[in-house]
Protein backbone atom coordinates (compact mmCIF):
# COMPACT_ATOMS: atom_id res chain seq x y z
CA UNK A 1 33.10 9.61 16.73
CA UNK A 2 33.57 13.19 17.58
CA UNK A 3 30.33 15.31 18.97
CA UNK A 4 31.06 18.17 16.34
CA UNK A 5 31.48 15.49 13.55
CA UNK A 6 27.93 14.02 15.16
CA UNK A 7 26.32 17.47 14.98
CA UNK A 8 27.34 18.01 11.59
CA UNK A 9 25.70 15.07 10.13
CA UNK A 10 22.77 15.26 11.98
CA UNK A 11 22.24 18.99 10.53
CA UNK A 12 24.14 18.50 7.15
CA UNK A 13 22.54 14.37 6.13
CA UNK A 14 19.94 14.12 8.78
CA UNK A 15 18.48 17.64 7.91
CA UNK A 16 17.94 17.37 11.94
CA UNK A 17 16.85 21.22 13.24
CA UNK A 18 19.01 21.34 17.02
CA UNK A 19 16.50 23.44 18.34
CA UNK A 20 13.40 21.00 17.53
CA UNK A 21 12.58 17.86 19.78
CA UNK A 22 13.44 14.07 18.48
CA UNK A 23 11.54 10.33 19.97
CA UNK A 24 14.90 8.13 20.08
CA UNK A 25 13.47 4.50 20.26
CA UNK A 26 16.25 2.73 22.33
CA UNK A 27 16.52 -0.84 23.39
CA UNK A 28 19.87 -0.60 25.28
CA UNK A 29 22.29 -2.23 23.23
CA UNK A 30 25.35 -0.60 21.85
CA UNK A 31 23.86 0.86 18.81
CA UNK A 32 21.22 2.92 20.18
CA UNK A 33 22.83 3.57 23.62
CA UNK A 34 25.80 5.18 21.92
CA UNK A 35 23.29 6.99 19.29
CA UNK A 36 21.66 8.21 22.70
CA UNK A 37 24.18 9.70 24.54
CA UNK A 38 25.75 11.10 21.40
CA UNK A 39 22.18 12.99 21.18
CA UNK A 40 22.50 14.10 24.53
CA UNK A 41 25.50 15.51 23.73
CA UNK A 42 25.09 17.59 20.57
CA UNK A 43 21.99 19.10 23.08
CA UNK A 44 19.35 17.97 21.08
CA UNK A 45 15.94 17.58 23.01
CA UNK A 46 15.39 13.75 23.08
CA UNK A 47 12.42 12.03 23.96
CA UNK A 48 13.27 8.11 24.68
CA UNK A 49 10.56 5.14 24.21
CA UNK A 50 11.71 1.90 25.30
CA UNK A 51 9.68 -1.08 23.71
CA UNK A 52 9.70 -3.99 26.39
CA UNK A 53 8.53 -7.23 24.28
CA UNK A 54 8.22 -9.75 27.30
CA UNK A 55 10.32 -12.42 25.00
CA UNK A 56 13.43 -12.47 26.69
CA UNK A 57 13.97 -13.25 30.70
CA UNK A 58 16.10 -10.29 30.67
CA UNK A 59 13.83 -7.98 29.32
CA UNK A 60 12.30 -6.24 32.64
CA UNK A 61 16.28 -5.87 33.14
CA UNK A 62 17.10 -4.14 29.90
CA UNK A 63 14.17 -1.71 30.41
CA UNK A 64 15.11 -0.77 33.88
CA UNK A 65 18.79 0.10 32.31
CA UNK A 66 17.27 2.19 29.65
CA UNK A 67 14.89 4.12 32.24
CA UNK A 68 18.01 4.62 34.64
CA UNK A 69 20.18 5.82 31.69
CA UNK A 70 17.85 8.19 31.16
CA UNK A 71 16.91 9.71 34.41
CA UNK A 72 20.94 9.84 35.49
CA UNK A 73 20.70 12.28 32.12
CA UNK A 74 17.52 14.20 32.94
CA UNK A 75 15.96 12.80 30.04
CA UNK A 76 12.38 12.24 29.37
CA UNK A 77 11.49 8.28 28.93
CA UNK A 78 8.78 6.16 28.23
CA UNK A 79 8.62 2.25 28.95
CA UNK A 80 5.87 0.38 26.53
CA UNK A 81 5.17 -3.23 27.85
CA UNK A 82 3.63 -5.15 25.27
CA UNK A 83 2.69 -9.07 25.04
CA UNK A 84 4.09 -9.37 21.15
CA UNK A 85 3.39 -13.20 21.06
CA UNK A 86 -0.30 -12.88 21.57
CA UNK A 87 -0.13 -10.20 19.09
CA UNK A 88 1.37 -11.94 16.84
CA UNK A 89 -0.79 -14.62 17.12
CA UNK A 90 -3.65 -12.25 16.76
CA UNK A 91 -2.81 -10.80 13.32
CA UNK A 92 -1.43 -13.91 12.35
CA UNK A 93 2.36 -12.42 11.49
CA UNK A 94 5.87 -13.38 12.73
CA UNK A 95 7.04 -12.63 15.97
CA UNK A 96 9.32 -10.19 14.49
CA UNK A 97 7.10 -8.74 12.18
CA UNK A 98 4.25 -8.02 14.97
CA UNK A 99 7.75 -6.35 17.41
CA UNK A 100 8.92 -4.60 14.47
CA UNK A 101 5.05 -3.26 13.46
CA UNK A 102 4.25 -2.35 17.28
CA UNK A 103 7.83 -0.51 17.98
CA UNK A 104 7.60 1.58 15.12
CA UNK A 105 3.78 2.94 15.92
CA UNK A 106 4.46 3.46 19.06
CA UNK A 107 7.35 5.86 18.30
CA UNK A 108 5.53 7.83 15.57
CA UNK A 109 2.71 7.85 17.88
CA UNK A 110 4.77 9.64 20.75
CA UNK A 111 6.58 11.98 18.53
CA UNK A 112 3.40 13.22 17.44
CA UNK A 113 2.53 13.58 20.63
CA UNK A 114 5.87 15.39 21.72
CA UNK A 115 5.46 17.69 18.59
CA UNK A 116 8.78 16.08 17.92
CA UNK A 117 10.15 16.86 14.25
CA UNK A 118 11.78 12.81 13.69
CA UNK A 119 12.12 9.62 14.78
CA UNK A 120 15.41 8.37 15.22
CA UNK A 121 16.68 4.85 15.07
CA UNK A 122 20.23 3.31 15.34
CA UNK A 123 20.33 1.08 12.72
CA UNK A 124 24.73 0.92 11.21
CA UNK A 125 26.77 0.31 8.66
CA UNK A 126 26.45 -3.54 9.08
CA UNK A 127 22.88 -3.44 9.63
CA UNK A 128 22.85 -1.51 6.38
CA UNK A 129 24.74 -4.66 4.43
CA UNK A 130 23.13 -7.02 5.65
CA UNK A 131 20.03 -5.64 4.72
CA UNK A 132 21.09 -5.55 1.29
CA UNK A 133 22.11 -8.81 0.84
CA UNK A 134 18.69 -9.82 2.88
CA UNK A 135 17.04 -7.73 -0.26
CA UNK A 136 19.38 -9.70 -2.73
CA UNK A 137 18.89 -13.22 -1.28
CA UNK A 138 15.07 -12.62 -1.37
CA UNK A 139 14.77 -11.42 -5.04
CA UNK A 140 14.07 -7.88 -4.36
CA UNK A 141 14.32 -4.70 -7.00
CA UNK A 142 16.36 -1.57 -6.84
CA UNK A 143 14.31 -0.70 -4.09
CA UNK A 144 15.33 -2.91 -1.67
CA UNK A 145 18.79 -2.98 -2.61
CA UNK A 146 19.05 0.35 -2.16
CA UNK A 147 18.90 -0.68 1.57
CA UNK A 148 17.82 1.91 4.65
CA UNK A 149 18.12 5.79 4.09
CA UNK A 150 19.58 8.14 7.12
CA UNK A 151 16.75 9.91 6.17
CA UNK A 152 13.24 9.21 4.68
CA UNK A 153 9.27 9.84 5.29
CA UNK A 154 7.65 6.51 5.71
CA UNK A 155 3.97 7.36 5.00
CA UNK A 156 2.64 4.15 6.67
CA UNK A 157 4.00 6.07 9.72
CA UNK A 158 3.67 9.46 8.67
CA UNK A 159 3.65 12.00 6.19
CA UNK A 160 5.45 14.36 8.12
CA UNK A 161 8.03 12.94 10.71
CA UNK A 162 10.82 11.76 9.50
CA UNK A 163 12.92 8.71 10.24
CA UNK A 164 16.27 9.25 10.67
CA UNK A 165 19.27 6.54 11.08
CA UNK A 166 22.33 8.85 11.88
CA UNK A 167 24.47 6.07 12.87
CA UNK A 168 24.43 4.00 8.81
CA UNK A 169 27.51 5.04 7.96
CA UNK A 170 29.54 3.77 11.39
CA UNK A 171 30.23 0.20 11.62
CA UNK A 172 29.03 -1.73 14.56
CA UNK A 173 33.62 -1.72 15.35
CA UNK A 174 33.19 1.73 15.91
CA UNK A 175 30.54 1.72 17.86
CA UNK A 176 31.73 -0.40 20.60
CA UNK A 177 34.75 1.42 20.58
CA UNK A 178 32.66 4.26 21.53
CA UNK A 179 31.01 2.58 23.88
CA UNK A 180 33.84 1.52 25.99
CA UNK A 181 35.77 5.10 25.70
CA UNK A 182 32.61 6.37 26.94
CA UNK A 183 31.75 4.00 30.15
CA UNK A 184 28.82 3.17 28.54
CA UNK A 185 27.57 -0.28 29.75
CA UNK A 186 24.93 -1.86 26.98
CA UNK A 187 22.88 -4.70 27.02
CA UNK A 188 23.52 -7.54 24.75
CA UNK A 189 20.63 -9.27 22.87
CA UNK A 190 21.60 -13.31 23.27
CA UNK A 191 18.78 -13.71 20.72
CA UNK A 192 21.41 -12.16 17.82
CA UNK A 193 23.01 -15.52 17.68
CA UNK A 194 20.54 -17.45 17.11
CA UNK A 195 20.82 -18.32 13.26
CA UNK A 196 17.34 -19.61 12.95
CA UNK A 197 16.84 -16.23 12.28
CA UNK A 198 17.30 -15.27 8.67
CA UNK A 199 19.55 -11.82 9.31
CA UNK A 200 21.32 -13.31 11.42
CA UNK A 201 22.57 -16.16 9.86
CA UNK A 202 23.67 -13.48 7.41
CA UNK A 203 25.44 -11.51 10.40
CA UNK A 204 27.29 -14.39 11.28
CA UNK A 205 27.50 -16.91 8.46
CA UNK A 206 27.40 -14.95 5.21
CA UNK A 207 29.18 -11.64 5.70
CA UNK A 208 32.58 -12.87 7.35
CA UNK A 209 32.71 -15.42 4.49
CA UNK A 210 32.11 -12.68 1.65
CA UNK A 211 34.65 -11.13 3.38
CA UNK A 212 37.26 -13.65 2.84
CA UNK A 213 36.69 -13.04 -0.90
CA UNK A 214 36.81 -9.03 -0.09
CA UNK A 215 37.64 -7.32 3.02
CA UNK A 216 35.78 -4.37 1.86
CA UNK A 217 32.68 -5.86 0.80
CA UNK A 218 30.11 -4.20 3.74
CA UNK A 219 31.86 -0.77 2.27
CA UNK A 220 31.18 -1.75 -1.24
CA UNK A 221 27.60 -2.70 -0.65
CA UNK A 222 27.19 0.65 1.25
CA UNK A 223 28.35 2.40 -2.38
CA UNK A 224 26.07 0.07 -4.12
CA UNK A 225 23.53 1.63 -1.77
CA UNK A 226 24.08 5.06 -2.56
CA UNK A 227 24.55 4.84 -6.50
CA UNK A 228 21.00 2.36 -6.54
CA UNK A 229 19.57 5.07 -4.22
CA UNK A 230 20.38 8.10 -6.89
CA UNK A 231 19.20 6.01 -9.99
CA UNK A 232 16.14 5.11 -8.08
CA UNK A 233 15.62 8.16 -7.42
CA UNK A 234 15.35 9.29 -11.42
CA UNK A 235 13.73 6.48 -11.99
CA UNK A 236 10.55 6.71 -8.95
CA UNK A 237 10.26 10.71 -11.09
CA UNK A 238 9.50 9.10 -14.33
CA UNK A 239 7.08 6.45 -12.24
CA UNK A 240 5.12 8.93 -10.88
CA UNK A 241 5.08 10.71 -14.54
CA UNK A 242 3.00 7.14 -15.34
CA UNK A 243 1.58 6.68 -12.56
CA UNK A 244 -0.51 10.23 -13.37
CA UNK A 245 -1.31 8.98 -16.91
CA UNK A 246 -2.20 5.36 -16.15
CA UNK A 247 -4.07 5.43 -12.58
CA UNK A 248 -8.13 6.24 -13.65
CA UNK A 249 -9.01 5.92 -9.99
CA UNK A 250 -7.54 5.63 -6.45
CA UNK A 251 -9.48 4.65 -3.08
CA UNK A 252 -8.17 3.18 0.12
CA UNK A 253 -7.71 -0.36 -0.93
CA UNK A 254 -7.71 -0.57 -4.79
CA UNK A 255 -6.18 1.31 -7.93
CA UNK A 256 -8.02 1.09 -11.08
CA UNK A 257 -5.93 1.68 -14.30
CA UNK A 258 -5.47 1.96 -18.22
CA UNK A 259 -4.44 -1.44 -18.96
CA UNK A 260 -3.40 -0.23 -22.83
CA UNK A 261 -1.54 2.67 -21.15
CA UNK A 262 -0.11 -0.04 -18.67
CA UNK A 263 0.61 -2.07 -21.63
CA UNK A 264 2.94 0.46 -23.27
CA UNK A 265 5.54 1.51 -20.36
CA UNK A 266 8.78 0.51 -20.71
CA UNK A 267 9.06 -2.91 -18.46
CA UNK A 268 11.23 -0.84 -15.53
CA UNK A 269 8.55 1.84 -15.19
CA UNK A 270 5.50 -0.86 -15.38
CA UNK A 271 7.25 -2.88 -12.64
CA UNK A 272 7.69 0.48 -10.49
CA UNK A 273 4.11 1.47 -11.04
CA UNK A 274 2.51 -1.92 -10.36
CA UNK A 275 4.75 -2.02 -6.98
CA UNK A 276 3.93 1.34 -5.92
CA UNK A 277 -0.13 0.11 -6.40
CA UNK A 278 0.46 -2.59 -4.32
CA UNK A 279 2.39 -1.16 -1.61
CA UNK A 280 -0.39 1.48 -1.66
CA UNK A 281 -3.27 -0.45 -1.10
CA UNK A 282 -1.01 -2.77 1.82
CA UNK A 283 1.50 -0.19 3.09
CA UNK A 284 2.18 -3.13 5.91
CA UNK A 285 3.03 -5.40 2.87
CA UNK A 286 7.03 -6.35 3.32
CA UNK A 287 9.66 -8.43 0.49
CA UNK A 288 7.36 -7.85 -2.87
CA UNK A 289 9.49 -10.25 -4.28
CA UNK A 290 10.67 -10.24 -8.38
CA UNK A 291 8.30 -13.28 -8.55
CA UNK A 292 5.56 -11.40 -7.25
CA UNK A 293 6.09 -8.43 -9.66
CA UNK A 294 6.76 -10.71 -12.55
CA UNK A 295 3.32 -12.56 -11.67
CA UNK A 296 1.71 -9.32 -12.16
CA UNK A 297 3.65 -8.43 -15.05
CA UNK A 298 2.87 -11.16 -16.93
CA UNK A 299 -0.40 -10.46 -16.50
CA UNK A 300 -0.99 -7.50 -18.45
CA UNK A 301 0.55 -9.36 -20.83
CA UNK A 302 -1.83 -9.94 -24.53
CA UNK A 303 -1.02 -13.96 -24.62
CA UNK A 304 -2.13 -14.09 -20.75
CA UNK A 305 -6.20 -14.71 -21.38
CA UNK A 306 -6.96 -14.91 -17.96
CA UNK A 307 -9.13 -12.33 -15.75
CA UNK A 308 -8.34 -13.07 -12.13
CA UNK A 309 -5.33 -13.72 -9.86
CA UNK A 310 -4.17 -13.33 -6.53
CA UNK A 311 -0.81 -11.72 -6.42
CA UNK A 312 0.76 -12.14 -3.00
CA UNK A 313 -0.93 -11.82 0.50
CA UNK A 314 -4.44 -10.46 0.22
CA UNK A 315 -3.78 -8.18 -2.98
CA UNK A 316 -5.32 -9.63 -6.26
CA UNK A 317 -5.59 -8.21 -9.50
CA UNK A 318 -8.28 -8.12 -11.88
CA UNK A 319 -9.27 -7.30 -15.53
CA UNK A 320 -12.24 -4.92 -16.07
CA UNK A 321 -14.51 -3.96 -18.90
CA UNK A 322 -11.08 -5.20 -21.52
CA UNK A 323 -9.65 -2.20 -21.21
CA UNK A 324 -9.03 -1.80 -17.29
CA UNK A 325 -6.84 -3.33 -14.59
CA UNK A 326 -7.92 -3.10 -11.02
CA UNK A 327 -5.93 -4.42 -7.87
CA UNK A 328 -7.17 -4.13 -4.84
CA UNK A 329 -7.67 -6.28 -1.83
CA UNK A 330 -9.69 -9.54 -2.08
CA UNK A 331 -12.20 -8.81 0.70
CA UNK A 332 -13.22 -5.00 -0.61
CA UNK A 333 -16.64 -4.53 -1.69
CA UNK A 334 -15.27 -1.55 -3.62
CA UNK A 335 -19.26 -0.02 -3.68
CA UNK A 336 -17.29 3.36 -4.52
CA UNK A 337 -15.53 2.09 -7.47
CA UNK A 338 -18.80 0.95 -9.40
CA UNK A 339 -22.29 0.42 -8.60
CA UNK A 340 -23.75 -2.10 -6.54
CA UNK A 341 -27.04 -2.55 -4.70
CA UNK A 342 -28.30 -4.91 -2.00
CA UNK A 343 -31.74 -5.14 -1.70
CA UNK A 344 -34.14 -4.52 -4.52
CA UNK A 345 -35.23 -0.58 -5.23
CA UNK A 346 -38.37 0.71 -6.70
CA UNK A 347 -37.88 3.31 -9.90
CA UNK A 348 -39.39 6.05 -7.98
CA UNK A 349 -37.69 9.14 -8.94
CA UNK A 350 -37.34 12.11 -6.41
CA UNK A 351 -38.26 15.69 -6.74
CA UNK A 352 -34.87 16.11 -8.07
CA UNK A 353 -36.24 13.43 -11.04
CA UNK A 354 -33.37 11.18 -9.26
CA UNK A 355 -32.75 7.66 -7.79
CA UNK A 356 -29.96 6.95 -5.32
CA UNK A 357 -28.53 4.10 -5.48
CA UNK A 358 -26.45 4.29 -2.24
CA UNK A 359 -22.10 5.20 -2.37
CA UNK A 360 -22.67 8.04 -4.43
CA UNK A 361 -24.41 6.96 -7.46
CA UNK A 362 -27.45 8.00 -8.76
CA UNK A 363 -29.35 7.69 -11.58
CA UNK A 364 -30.91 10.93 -13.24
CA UNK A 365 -34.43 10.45 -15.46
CA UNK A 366 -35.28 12.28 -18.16
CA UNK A 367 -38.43 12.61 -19.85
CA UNK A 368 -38.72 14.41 -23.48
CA UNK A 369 -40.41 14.31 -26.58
CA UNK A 370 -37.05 14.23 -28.69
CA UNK A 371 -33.48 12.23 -28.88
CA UNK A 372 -31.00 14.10 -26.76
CA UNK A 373 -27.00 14.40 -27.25
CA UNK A 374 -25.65 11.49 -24.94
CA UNK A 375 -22.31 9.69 -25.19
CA UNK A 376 -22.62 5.87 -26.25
CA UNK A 377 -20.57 4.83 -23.55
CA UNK A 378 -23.05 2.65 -21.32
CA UNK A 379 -23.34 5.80 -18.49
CA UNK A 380 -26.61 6.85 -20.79
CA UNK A 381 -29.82 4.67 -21.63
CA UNK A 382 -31.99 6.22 -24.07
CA UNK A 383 -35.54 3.95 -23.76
CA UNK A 384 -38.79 4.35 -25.48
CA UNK A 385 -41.24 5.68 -22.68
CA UNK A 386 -44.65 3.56 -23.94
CA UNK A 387 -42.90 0.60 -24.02
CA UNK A 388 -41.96 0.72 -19.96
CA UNK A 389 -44.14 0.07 -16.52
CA UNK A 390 -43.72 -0.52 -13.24
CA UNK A 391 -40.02 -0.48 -13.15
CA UNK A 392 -37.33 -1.64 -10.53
CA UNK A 393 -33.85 -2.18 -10.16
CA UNK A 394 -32.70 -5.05 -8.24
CA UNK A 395 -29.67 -7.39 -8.69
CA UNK A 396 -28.79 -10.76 -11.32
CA UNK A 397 -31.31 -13.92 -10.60
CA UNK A 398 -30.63 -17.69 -12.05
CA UNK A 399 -31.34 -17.76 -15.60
CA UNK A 400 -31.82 -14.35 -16.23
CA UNK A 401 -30.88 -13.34 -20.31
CA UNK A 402 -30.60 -10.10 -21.98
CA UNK A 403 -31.37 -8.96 -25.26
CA UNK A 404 -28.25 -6.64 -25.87
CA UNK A 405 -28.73 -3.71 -28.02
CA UNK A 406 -27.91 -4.09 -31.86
CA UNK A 407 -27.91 -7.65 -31.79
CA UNK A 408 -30.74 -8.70 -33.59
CA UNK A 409 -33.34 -9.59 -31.60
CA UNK A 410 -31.09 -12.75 -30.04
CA UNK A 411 -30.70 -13.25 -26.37
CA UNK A 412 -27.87 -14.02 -24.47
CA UNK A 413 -27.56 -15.28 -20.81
CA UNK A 414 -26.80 -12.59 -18.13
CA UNK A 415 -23.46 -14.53 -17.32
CA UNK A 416 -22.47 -14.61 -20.82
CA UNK A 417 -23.22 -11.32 -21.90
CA UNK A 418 -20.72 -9.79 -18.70
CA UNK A 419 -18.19 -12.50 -19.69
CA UNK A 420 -18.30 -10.97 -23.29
CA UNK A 421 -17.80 -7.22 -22.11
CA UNK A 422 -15.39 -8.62 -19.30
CA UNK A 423 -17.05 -6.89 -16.58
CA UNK A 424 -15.32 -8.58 -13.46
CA UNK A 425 -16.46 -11.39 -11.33
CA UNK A 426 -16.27 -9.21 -8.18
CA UNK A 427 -19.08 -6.72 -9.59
CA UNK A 428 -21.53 -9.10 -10.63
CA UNK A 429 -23.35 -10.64 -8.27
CA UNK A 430 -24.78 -7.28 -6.44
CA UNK A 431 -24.43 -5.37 -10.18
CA UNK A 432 -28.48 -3.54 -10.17
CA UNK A 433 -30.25 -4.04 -13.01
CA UNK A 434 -33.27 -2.21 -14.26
CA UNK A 435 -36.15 -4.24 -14.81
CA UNK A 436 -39.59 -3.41 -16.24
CA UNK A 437 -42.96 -4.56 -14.83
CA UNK A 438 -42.72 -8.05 -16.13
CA UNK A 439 -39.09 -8.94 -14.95
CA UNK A 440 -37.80 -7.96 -18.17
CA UNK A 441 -33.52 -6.51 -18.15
CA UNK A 442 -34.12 -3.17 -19.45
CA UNK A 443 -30.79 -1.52 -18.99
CA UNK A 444 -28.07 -3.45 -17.20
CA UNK A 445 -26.73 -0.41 -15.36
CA UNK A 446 -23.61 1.32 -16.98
CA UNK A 447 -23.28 -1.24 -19.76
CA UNK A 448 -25.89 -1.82 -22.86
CA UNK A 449 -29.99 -1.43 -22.96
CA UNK A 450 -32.01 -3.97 -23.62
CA UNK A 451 -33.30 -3.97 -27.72
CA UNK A 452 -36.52 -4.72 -27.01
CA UNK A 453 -37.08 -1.01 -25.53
CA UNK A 454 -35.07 1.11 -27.55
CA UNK A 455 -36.35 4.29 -29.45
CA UNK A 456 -37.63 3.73 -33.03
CA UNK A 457 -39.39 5.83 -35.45
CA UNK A 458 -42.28 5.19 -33.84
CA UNK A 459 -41.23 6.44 -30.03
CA UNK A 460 -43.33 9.25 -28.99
CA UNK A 461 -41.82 9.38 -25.16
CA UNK A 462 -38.31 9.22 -24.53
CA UNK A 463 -37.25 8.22 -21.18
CA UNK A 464 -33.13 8.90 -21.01
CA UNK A 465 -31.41 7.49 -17.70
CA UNK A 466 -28.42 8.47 -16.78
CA UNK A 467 -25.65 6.88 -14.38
CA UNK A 468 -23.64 9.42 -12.05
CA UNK A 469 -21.31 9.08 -9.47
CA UNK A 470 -20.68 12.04 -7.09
């Protein structure tokens, strides 16, 4: 490869500024030693981090030919010693996964430090199809048969650094061609022939036997690549489009939505939407498989009666109130997304004529001598004053029933009653419940009031209650 071709695509595909600093991670094998000195060469300021893994014998040696590549150069590098198996072990994740995972935070973490504008990372051509068929073989979408971008934002990493692979389009031929024109003297990673690994069995099993049925086939998946990555492209616009009229709420590990709305996409955009949730709420989450997204798929489906299921890893999704779909991660309180209460809490209003209820909410107490405007949507009670003492909220107890408003007088258990508005198994147990002197369910909180106190003819007082959430 020639340095002014180099340059080029690092300005022209890369988007790469000369002028601005870059973290090269570099292990010292051919790819990124030739991506290195081809760096060096355009000028560009490079910052090198060297991951040393401790799995290999040969690993103190590869990281003492990385730091003495880089100080015959004058450039600036950093060696990272890390014990990956007892990290592994400790987040319960591959071997690979927990290098791969570790490698990558450590570079985003020292180009932010070095003010550095990317990341750069010598993944190839081959790399690139075998990736694709790894995507293929595994059941993956357009997304991950798109393969690996020269450039992208990965916001797991960060939201403003980019990671840039400016060797995708050169085959691994050419790059040991440039290697030995150049002197360059790699290391070679014995592990890469070990097909117990899954990529490489492709490296060395699968692609030189596709190749017997077409010589070009790594160059035809790399146009597969780019035509997927310009249709996904359309396609992630008219996602988002949904996303904005489906999502009702976002937090750090759920997304609440319209089911209905969620109901009506067309089947591409609900897949893309309910894989962009996911991926959200576990950005370490890898291979969301077409099983996976047809589990959730099916779902939302009318025929599917059921209200609970766990998805893949710790993500599960859940039906709320009938006409909501959360999915979030199993072990999240989510004490933001609704309210929920601990211990019990006396009804003693503040100067404000309010009640905190912890996370936000609060309920606001009215007293008057008429019926105000209030939406019947739960958020409001609306109780006869006279009829009401010595209130308190506090949370569901065995054989608790309800007397639901409008129903006649006729009680219903507690358990029953949420099972008939669908309110979610995850909200119920620490779901606070107002409760008059003598025990009595006055108002289950955002949902119904109790018959037994509502306003008649004969109210004098009206107490109205009402549920808010900063």
């Amino acid at each position: 490869m020639q340095i002014a071709q180099f340059s080029d695509l690092l300005t022209q595909k890369c988007l790469l500024d000369l002028q601005k600093p870059v973290v090269a991670g570099v292990s010292g094998g051919p790819d990124s030693l030739c991506m290195l000195d081809l760096l060096i060469k355009c000028g560009l300021n490079v910052f090198v981090l060297h991951v040393n893994h401790q799995l290999r014998s040969v690993a103190d040696a590869e990281s003492k030919l990385v730091e003495d590549f880089c100080r015959q150069r004058k450039v600036n590098c950093l060696i990272k010693t890390v014990d990956i198996r007892s990290l592994a072990s400790k987040k319960k994740i591959s071997v690979e996964e927990a290098a791969r995972l570790f490698r990558y935070a450590a570079l985003f973490e020292h180009a932010r430090e070095g003010g550095a504008q990317a990341v750069m990372v010598a993944h190839n051509a081959n790399d690139q199809a075998e990736t694709v068929l790894m995507h293929l073989l595994r059941g993956s979408g357009l997304s991950g048969l798109k393969g690996m971008q020269m450039r992208s934002i990965q916001p797991i990493w960060s939201d403003s650094i980019a990671l840039v692979r400016p060797l995708l389009k050169t085959s691994r031929d050419e790059i040991l061609a440039y290697c030995a024109e150049q002197g360059l003297s790699p290391a070679y990673d014995q592990s890469n022939q070990d097909t117990k690994y899954f990529r490489n069995r492709i490296r060395i099993e699968l692609l030189p036997e596709l190749m017997t049925y077409n010589p070009r086939v790594m160059e035809l998946l790399a146009s597969m690549s780019d035509v997927i990555t310009v249709d996904q492209s359309f396609l992630e616009v008219e996602a988002n489009k949904a996303w904005q009229n489906c999502a009702l709420k976002e937090g750090m590990r759920f997304v609440l939505f319209n089911a209905p709305r969620l109901s009506e996409l067309h089947p591409a955009l609900l897949r893309r939407v309910l894989r962009k949730a996911i991926s959200q709420i576990e950005p370490e989450l890898r291979d969301l498989d077409f099983a996976a997204t047809e589990r959730a798929v099916n779902f939302l489906a009318p025929k599917n009666r059921g209200n609970h299921i766990h998805l893949i890893s710790n993500i599960e999704m859940i039906k709320n109130r009938r006409s909501e779909l959360l999915i979030c991660k199993q072990d999240e309180l989510l004490d933001d997304l609704w309210p929920q209460i601990k211990l019990m809490v006396s009804f003693l209003p503040d100067s404000q004529n309010e009640i905190e209820l912890g996370n936000h909410w609060k309920i606001r107490c009215v007293e008057s001598q008429q019926v105000p405007a209030f939406k019947k949507d739960g958020q409001t009670a609306v109780l006869d004053a006279d009829l009401l003492f010595g209130m308190y909220l506090n949370t569901t107890s065995p054989g608790d029933r309800f007397l639901p408003y409008g129903l006649n007088g006729k009680s219903v258990k507690l358990g029953d009653y949420w099972t008939n508005i669908g309110l979610a198994e995850k909200a119920r147990s620490k779901w606070p419940l107002l409760r008059n002197g003598n025990g009595d369910i006055v108002w289950i909180i955002g949902t119904q009031i109790s018959d037994r106190y509502k306003i008649t003819a004969a109210t004098k007082r009206v107490l109205t209650l009402e549920l808010i959430q900063l």
